[in-house]
N, C-alpha and C. Protein backbone atom coordinates (compact mmCIF):
# COMPACT_ATOMS: atom_id res chain seq x y z
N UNK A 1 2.15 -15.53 -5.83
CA UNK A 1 3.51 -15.04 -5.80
C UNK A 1 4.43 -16.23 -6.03
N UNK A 2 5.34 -15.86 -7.11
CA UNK A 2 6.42 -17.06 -7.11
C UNK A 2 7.30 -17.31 -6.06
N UNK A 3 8.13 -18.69 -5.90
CA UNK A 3 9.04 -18.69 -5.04
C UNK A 3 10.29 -17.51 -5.50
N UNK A 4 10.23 -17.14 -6.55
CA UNK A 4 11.13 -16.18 -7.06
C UNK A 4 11.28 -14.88 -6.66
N UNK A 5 10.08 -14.53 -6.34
CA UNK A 5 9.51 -13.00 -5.78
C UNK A 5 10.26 -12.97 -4.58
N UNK A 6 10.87 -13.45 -3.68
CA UNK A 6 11.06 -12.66 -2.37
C UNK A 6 13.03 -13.89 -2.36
N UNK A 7 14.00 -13.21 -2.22
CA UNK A 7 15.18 -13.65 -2.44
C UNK A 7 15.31 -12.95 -0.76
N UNK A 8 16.10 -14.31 -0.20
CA UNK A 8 16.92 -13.94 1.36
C UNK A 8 17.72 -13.59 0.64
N UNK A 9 17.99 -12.21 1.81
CA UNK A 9 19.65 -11.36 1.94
C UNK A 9 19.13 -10.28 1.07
N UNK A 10 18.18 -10.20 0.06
CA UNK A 10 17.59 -8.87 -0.92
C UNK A 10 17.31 -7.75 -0.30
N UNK A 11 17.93 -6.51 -0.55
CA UNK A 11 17.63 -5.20 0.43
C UNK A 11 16.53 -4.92 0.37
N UNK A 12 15.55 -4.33 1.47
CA UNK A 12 14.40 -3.90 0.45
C UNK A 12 14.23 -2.55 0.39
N UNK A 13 13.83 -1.68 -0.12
CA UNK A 13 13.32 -0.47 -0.64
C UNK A 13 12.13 0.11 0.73
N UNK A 14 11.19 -0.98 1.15
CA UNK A 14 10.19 -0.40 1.96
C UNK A 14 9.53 -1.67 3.18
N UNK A 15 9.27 -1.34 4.25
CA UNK A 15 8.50 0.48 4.03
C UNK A 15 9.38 1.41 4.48
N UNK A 16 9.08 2.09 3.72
CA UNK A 16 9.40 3.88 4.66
C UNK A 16 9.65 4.31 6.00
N UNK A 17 10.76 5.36 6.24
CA UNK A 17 10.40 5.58 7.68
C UNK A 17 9.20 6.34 7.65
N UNK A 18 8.23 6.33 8.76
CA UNK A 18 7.10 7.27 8.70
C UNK A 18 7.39 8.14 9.84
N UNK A 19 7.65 9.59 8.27
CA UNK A 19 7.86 11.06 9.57
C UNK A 19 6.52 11.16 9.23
N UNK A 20 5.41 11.20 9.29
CA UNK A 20 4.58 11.64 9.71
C UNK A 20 4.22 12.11 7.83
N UNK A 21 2.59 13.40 7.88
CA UNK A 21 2.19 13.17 6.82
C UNK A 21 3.21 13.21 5.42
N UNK A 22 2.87 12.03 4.62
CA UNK A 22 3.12 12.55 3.38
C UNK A 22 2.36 12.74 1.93
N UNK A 23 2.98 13.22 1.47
CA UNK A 23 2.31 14.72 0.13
C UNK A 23 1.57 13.67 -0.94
N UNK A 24 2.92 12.62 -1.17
CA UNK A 24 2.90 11.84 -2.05
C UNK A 24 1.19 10.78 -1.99
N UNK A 25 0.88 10.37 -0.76
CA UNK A 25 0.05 9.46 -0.47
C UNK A 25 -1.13 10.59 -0.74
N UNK A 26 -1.64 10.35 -1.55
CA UNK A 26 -2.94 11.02 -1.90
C UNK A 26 -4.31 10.11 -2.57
N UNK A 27 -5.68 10.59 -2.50
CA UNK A 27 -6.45 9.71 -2.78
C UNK A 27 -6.27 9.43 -4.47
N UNK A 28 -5.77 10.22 -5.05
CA UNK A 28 -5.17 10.11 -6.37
C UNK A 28 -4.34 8.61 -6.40
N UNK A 29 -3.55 8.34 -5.57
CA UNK A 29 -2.82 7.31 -5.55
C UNK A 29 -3.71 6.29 -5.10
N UNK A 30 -4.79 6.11 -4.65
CA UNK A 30 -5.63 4.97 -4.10
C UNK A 30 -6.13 4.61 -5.29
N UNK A 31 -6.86 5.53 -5.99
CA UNK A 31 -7.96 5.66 -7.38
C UNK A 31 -6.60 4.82 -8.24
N UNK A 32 -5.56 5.42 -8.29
CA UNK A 32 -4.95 5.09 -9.54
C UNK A 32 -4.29 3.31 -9.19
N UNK A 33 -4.07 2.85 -8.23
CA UNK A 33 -3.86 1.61 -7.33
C UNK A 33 -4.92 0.75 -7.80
N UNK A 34 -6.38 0.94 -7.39
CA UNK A 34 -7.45 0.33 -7.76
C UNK A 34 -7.68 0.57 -9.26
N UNK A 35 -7.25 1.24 -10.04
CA UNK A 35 -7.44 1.16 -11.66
C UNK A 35 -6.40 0.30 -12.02
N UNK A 36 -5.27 0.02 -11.46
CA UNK A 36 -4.69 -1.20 -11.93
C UNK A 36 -5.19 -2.61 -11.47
N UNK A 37 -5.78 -3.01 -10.49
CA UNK A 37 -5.93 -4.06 -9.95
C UNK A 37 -7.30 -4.26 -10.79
N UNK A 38 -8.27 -3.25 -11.41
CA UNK A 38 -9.35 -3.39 -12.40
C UNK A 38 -8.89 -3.57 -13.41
N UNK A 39 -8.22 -3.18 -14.05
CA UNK A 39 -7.31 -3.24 -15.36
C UNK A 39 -6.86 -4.93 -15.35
N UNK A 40 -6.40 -5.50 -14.12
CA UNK A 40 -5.66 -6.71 -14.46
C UNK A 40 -6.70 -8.00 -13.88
N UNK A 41 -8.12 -7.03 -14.27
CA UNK A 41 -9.21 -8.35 -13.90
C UNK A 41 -9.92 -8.81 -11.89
N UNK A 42 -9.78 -7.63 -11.91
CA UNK A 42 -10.33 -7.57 -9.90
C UNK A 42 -11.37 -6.99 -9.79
N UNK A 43 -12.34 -7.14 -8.81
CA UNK A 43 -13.50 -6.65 -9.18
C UNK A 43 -13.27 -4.97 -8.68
N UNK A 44 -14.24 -4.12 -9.07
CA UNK A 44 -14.05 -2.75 -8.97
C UNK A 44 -14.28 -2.83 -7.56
N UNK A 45 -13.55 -1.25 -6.77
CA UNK A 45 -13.75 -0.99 -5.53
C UNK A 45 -15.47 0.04 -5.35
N UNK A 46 -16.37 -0.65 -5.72
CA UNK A 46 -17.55 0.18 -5.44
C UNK A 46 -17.55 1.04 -3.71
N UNK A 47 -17.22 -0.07 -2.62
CA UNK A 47 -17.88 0.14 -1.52
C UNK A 47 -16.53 0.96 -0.82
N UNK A 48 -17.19 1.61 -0.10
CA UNK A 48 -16.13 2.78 0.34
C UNK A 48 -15.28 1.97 1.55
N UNK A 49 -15.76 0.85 2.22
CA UNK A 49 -15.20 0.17 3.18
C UNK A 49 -13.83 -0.46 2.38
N UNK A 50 -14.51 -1.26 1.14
CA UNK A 50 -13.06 -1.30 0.24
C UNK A 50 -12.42 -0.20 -0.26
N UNK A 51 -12.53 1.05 -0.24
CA UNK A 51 -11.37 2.02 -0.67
C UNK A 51 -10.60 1.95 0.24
N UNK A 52 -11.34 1.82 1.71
CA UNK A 52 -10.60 2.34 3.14
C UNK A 52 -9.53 1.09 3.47
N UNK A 53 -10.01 0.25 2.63
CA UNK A 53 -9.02 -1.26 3.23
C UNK A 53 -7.78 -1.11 2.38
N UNK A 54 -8.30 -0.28 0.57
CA UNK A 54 -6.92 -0.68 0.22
C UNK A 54 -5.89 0.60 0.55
N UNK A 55 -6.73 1.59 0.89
CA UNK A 55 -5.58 2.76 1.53
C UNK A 55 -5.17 2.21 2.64
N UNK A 56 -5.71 1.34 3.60
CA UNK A 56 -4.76 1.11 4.72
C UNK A 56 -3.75 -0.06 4.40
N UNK A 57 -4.19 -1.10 3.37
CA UNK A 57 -3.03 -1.91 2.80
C UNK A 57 -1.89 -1.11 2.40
N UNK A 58 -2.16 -0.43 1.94
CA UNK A 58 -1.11 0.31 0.78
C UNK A 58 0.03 1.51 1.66
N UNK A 59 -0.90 1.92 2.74
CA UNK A 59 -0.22 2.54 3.93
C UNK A 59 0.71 1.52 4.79
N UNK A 60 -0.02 0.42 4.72
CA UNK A 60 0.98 -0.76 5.67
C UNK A 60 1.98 -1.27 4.85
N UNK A 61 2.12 -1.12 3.19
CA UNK A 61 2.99 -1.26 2.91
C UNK A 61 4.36 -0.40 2.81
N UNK A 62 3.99 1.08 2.58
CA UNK A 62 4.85 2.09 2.17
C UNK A 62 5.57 2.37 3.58
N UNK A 63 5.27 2.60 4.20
CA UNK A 63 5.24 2.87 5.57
C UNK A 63 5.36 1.85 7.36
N UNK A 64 6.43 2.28 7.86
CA UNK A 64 6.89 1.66 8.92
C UNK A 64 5.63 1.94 10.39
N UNK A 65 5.48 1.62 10.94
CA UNK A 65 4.02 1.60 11.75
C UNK A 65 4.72 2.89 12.63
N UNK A 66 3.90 3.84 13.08
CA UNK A 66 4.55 4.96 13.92
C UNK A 66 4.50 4.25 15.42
N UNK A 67 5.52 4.43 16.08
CA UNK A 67 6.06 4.52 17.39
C UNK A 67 5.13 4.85 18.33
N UNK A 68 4.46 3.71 19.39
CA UNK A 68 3.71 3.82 20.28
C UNK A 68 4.44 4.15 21.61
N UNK A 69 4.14 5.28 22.50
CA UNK A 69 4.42 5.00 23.72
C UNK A 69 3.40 4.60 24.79
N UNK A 70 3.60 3.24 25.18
CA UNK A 70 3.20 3.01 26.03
C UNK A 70 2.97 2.55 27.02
């Protein structure tokens, strides 16, 4: 990442508030996530432990952590 990529004071877009499920986050969107990161030279996600890591990356990005009470 360049020093360019992240500007103090820049609004950001995400993450999300998380109401709870959304429509949009589908395994469609994981598959199509990992066809770019293959596309730009990463090794393929064979092992299902790596699908599960980059759906939870990709969840920790879109998305604000839900509200623990405790």
């Amino acid at each position: 990442m360049s020093g360019a990529a992240f500007r103090f004071g820049a609004e950001r877009s995400y993450p999300l508030p998380h109401a709870g499920p959304d429509a949009r986050f589908t395994e469609s969107l994981v598959t199509s996530v990992a066809g770019v990161l293959v596309g730009n030279g990463y090794p393929r996600l064979d092992a299902s432990a790596d699908r599960a890591a980059l759906e939870e990356a990709l969840a920790a990005f879109l998305y604000n952590p839900l509200e623990r009470d405790i």
